[in-house]
Every structure is written in C-alpha cells, then in structure tokens.
N, C-alpha and C. Protein backbone atom coordinates (compact mmCIF):
# COMPACT_ATOMS: atom_id res chain seq x y z
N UNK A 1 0.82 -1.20 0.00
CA UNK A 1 0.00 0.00 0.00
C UNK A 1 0.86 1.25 0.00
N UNK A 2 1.61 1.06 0.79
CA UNK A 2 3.03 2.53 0.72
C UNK A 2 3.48 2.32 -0.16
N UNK A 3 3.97 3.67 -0.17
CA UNK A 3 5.11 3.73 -1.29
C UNK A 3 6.51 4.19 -0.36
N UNK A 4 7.89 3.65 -0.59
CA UNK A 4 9.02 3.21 -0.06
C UNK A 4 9.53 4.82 -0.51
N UNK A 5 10.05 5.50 0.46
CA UNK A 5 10.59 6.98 0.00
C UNK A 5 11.99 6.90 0.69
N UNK A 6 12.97 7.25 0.16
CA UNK A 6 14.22 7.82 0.59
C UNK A 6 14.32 7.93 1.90
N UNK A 7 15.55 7.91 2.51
CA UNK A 7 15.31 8.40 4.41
C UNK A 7 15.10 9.61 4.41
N UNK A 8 14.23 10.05 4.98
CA UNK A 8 13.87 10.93 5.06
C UNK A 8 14.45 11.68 5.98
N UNK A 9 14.51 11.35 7.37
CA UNK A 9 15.48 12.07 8.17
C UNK A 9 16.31 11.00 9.28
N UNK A 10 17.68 11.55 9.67
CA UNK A 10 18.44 10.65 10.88
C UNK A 10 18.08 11.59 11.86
N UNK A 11 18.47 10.62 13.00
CA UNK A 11 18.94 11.26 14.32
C UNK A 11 19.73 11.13 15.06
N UNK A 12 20.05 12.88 14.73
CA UNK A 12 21.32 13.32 14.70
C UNK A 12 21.52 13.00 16.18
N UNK A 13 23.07 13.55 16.47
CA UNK A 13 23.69 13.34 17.89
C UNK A 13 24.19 14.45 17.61
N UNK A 14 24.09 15.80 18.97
CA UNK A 14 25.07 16.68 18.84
C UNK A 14 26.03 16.76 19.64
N UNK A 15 27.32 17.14 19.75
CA UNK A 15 28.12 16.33 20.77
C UNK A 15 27.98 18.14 21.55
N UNK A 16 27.88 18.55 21.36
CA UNK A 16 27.89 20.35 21.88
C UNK A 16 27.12 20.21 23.55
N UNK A 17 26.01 19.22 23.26
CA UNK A 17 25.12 18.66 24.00
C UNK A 17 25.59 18.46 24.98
N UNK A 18 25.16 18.67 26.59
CA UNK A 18 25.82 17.71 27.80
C UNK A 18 24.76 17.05 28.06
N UNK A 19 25.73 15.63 27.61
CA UNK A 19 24.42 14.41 28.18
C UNK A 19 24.47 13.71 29.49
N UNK A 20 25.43 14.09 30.41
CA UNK A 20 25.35 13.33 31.19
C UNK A 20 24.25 14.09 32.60
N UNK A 21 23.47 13.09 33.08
CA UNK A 21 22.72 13.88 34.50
C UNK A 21 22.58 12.76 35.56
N UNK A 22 23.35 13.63 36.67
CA UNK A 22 22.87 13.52 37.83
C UNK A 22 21.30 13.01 37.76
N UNK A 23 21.19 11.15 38.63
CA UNK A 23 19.91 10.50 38.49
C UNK A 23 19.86 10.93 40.07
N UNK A 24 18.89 11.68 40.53
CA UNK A 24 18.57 12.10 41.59
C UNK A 24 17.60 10.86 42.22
N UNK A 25 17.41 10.71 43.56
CA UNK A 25 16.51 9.45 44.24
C UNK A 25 15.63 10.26 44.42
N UNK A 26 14.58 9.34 44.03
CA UNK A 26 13.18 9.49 43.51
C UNK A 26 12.62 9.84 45.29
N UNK A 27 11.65 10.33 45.29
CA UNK A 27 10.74 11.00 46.17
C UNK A 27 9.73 10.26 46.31
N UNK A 28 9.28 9.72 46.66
CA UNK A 28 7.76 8.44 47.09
C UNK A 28 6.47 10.05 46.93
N UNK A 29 6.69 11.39 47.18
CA UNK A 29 5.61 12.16 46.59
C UNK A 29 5.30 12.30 45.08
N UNK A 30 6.55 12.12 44.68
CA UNK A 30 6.83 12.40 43.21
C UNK A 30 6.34 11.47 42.41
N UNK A 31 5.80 10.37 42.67
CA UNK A 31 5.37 8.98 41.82
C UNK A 31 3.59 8.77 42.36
N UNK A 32 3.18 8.49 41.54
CA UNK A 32 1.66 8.30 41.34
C UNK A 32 0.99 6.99 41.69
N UNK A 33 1.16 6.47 42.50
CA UNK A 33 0.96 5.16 43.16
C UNK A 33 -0.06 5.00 43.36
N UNK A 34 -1.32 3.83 42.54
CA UNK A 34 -2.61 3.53 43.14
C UNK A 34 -2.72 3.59 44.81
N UNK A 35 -3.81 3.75 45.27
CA UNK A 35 -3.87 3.48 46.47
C UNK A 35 -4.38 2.26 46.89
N UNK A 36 -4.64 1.01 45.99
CA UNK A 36 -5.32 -0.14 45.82
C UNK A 36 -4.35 -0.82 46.33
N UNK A 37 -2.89 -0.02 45.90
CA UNK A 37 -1.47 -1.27 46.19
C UNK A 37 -0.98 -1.35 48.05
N UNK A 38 -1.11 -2.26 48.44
CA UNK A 38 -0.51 -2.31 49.53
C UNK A 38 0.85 -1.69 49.99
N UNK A 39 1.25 -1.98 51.15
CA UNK A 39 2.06 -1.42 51.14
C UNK A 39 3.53 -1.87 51.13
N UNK A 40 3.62 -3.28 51.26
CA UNK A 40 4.41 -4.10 50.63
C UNK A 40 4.94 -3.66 49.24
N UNK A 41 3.80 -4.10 48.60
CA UNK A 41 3.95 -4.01 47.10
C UNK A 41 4.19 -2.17 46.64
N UNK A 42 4.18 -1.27 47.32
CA UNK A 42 4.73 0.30 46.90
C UNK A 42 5.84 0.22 47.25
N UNK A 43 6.61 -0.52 48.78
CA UNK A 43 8.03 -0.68 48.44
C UNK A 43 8.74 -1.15 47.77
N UNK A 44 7.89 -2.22 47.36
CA UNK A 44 9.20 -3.02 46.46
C UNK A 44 9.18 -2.52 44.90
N UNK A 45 8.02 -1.05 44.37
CA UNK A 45 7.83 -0.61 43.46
C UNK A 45 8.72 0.65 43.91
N UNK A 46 8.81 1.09 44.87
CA UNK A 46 10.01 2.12 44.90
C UNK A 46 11.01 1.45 44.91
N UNK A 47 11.54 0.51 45.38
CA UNK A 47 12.66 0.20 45.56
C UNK A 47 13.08 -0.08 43.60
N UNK A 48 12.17 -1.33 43.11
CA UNK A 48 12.65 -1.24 42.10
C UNK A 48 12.68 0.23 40.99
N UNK A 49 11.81 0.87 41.36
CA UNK A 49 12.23 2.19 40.57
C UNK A 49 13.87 2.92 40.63
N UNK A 50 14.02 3.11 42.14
CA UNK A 50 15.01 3.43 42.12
C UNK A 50 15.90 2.65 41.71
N UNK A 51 16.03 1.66 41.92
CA UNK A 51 17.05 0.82 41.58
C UNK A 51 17.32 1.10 39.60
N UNK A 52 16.23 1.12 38.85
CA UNK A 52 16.53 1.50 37.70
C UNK A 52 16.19 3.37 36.96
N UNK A 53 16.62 4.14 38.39
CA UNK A 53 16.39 5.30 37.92
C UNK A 53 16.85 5.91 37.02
N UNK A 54 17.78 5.13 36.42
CA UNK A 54 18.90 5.56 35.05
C UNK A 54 17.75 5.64 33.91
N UNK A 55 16.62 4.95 34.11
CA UNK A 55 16.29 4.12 33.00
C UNK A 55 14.74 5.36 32.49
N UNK A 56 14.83 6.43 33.06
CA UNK A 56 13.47 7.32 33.29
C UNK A 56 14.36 9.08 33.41
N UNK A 57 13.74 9.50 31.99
CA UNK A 57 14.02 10.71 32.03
C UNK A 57 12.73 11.93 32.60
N UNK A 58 13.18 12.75 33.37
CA UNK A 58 12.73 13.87 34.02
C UNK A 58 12.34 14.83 33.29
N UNK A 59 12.93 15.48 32.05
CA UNK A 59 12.70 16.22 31.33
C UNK A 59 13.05 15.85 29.58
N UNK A 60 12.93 17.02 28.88
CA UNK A 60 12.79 16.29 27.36
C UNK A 60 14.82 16.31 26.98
N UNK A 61 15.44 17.48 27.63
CA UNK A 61 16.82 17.10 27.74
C UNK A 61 17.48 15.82 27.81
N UNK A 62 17.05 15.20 29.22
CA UNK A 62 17.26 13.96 29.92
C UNK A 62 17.18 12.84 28.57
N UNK A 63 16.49 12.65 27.75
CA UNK A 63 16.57 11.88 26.55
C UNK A 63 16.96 11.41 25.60
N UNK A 64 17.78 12.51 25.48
CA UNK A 64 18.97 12.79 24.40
C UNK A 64 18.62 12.07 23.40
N UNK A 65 19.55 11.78 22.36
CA UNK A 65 19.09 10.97 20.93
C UNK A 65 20.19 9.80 20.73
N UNK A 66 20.36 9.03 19.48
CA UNK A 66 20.80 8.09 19.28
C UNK A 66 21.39 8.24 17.46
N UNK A 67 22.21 7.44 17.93
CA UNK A 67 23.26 7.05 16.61
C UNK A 67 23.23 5.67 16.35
N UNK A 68 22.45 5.21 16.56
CA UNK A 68 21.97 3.42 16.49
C UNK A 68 21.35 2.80 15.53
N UNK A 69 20.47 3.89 15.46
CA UNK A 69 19.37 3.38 14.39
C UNK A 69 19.01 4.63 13.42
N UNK A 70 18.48 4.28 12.13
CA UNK A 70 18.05 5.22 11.33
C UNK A 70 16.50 4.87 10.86
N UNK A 71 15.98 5.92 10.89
CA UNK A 71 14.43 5.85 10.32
C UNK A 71 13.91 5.99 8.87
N UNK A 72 12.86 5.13 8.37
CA UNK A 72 12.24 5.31 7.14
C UNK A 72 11.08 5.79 7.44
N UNK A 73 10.57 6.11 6.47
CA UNK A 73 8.92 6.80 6.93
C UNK A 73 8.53 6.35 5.79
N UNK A 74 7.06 5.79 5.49
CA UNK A 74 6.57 4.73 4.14
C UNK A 74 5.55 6.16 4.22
N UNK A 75 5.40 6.50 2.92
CA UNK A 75 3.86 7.37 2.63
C UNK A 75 2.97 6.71 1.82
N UNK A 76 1.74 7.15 1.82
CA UNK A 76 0.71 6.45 0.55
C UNK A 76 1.19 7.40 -0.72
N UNK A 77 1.67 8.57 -0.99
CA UNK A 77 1.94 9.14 -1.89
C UNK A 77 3.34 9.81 -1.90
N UNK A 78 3.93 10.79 -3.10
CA UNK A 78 4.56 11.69 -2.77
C UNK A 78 4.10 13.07 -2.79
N UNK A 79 2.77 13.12 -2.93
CA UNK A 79 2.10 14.56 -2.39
C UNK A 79 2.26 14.91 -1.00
N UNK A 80 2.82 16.30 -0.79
CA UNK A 80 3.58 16.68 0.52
C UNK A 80 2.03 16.37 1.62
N UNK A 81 2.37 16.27 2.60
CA UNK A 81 1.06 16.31 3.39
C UNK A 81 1.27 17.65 4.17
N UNK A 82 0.15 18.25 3.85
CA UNK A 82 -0.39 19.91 4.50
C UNK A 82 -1.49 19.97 5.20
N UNK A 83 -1.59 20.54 6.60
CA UNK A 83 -2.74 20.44 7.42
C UNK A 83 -2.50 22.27 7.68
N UNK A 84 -3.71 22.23 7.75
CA UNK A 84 -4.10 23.72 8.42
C UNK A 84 -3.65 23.60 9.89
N UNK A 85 -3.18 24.54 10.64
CA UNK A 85 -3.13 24.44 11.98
C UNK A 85 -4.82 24.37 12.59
N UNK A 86 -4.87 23.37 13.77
CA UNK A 86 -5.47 23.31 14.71
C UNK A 86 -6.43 24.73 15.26
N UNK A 87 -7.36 25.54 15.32
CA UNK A 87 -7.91 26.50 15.86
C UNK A 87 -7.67 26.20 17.87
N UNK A 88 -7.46 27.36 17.63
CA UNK A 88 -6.56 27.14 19.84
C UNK A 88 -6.69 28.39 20.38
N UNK A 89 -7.35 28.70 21.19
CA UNK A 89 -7.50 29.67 22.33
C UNK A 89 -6.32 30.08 22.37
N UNK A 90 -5.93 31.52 22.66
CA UNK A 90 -4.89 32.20 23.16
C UNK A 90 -4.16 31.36 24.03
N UNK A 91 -4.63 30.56 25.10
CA UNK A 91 -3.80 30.02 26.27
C UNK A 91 -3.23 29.03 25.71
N UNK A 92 -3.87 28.39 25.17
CA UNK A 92 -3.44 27.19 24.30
C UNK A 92 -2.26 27.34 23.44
N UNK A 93 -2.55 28.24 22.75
CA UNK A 93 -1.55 29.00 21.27
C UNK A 93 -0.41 28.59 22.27
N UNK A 94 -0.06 29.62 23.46
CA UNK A 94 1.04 30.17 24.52
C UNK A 94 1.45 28.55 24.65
N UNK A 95 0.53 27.62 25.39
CA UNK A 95 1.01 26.47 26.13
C UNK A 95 2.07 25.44 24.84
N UNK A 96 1.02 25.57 23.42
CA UNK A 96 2.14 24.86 22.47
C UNK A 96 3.23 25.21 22.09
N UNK A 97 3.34 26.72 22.69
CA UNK A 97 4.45 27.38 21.86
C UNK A 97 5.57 27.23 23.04
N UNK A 98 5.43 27.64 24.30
CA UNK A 98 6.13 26.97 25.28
C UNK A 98 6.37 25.18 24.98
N UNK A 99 5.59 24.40 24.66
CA UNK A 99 6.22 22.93 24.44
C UNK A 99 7.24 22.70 23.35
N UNK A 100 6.99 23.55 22.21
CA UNK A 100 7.95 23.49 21.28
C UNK A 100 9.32 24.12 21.10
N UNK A 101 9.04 25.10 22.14
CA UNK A 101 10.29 25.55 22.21
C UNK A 101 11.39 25.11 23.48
N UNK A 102 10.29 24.09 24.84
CA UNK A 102 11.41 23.23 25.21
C UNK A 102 11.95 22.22 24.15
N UNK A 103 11.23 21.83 23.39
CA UNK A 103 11.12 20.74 22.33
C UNK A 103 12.64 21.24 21.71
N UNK A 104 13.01 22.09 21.44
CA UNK A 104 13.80 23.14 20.09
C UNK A 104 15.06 23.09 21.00
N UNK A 105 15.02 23.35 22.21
CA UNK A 105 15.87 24.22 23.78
C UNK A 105 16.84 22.66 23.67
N UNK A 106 15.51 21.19 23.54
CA UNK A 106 16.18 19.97 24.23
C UNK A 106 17.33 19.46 22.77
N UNK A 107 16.90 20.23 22.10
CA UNK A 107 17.88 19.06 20.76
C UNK A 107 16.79 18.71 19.88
C-alpha cells in the first residue's frame, strides 16, 4: 500500500550537547501510586524504581538521541502532506508554543 521513500530524516547526535545527568533518588511524593497497592507491594515498586532510575528521564533534555538506528517513513503518496493548523484559544496557542520551544531548547 506505501510507497518506499528515501530516508527521510536521521537522528542526529550533537556532541555540543551535555548528556550526562545527575539521576537524583526518587521522592515516594513524586510517583503516582494507586492506592489499591498495599504497602508491601509500593516498596518493592520504589525500591525497584530506584534501583533503575537511570532508565526514566525527568525532562525532554534527559533523553537525548541516538546514533543506532536510522528511520524510514513509508507514505501512501509523494504529495507533501499539508494540514491547516489546529484552531486554539490564546492560552493554548502560549502552552504549544512553550512545548515546542522546550522541544527546540532539548535538541
């Protein structure tokens, strides 16, 4: 059904970037824990959290990118795809434009 297009884009690695962060220990306020779970079972869900806190980024920085793999993207055509923007309340407008520009800030 696709049609097979060129790579379209990699992802990049910038080395300018500082990737390394301080994995801070997690806060038992900071995590969203049913209240259904006993209390057994929330320690041994903190414990294993922390134990793999490497493994959970905090912010969109914390994520960084990869040199591992490269992406294809399959389209049904080669007609560009064009959408009108979304209609958005002033607050809204503000809130996407703040996400994209941590988005821009992170790499």
């Amino acid at each position: 059904r696709g049609v097979k297009v060129q790579l379209v884009n990699r992802i990049a690695f910038s080395p300018a970037h500082d990737t390394t962060f301080e994995h801070k220990n997690l806060n038992e306020d900071e995590i969203n824990i049913s209240s259904e779970i006993d209390k057994q079972q929330r320690l041994r869900l903190i414990e294993v959290l922390q134990k793999f806190k490497h493994c959970f980024a905090s912010s969109l920085k914390e994520l960084g990118s990869t040199l591992v793999t490269e992406m294809n993207i399959e389209l049904n055509s080669k007609k560009p795809v064009v959408y009108r923007p979304y209609r958005l309340s002033h607050k809204e407008r503000e809130h996407v434009r703040d996400m994209v520009t941590e988005m821009l800030d992170a790499g």
